[in-house]
Protein backbone atom coordinates (compact mmCIF):
# COMPACT_ATOMS: atom_id res chain seq x y z
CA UNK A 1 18.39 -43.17 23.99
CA UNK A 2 17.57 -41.45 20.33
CA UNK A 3 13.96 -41.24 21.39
CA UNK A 4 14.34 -37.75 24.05
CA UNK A 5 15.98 -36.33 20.80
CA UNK A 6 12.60 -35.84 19.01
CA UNK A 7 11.62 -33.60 22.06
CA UNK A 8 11.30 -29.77 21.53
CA UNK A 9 14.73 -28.16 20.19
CA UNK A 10 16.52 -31.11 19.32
CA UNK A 11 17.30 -33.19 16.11
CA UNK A 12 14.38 -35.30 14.69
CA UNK A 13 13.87 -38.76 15.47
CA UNK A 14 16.42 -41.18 13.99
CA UNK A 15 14.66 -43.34 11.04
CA UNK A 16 16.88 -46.17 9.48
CA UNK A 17 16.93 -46.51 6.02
CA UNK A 18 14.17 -48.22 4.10
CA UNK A 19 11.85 -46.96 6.48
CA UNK A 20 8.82 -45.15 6.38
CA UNK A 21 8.41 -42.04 8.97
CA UNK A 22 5.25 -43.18 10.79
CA UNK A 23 2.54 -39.66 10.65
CA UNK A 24 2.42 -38.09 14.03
CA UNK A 25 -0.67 -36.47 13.96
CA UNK A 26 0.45 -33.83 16.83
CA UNK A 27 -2.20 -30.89 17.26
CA UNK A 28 -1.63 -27.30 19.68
CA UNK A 29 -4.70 -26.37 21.20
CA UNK A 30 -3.07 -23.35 22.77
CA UNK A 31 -1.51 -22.25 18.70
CA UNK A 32 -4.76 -22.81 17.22
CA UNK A 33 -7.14 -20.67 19.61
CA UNK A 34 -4.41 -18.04 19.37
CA UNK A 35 -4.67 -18.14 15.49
CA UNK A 36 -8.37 -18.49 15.34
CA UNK A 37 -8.75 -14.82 17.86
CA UNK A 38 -5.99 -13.28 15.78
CA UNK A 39 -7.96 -14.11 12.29
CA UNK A 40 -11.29 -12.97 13.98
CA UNK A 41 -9.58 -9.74 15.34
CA UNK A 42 -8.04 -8.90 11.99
CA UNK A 43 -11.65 -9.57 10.06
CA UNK A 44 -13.22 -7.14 12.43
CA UNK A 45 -10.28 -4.15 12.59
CA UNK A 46 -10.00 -4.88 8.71
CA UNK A 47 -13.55 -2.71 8.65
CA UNK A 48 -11.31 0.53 7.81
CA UNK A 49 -10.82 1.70 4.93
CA UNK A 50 -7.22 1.78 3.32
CA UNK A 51 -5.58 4.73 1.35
CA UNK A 52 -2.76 4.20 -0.67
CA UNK A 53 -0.38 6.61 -2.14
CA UNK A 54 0.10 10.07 -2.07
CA UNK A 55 -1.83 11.87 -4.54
CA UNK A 56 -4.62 12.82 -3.05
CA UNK A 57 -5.86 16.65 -1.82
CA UNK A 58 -2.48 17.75 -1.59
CA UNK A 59 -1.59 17.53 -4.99
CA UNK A 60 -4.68 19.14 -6.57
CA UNK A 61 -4.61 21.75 -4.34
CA UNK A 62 -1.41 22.69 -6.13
CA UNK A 63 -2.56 22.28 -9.49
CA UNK A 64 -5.84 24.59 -8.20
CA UNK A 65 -3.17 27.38 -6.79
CA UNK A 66 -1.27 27.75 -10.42
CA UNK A 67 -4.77 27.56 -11.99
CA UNK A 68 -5.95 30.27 -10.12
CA UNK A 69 -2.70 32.39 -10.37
CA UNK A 70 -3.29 32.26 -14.23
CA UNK A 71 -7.09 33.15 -13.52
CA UNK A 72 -5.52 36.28 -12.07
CA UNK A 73 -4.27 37.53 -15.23
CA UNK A 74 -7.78 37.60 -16.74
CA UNK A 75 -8.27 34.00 -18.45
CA UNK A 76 -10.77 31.69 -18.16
CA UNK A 77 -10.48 28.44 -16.09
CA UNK A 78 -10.38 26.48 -19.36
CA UNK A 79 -8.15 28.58 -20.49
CA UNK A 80 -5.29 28.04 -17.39
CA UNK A 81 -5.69 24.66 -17.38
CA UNK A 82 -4.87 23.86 -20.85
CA UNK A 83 -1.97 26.61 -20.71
CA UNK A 84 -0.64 24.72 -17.30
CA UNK A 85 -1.01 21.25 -19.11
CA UNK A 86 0.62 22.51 -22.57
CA UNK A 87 3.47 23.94 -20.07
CA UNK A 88 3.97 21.25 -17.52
CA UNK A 89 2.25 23.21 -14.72
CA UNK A 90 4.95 26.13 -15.00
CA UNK A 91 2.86 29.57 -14.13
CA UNK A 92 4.90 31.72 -15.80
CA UNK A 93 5.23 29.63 -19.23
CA UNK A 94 1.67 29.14 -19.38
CA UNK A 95 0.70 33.01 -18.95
CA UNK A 96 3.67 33.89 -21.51
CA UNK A 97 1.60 31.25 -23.92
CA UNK A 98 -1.30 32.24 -23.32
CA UNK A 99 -0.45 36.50 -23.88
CA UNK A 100 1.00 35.40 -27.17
CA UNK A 101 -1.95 33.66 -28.21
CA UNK A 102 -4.31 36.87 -27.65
């Protein structure tokens, strides 16, 4: 009667005490092709390359706009850059910095 417990779903097999639980040695064909396909699938979509995070282009581009609005006022590149770093990428401090300075 305990033995259809140890089927699929149910409780596992009754052992009494002192005993040893005898290895069951139980292999799934069906699981391990599945998991062998899904491994070889993943090693051949895994071919792409993966980007992470989000400062890429976008960012620069935004750093190149204030660069070139200080350019406007008739500094160097150098110049705007270091003015932009020194004021935390603000336009309008870095231009007032960099009008004092001349």
């Amino acid at each position: 009667m305990r033995g259809r417990y140890s089927t699929e779903g149910g409780p596992p097999p009754w052992i009494p005490f002192g005993q040893k639980i005898a290895p069951m040695n139980l292999t799934d064909d069906e699981f391990e092709a599945q998991r062998r396909d899904a491994i070889a699938e993943a090693g051949r979509a895994g071919t792409a390359k993966k980007v992470f995070g989000g400062g890429g282009a976008g960012s620069r581009q935004l750093v190149d706009r204030n660069v070139q609005s200080v350019m406007e006022h008739g500094f160097t590149q150098q110049q705007a850059e270091a003015a932009l770093k020194q004021a935390k990428n603000n336009v309008k401090k870095a231009i007032k910095n960099l009008k004092v300075i001349r």
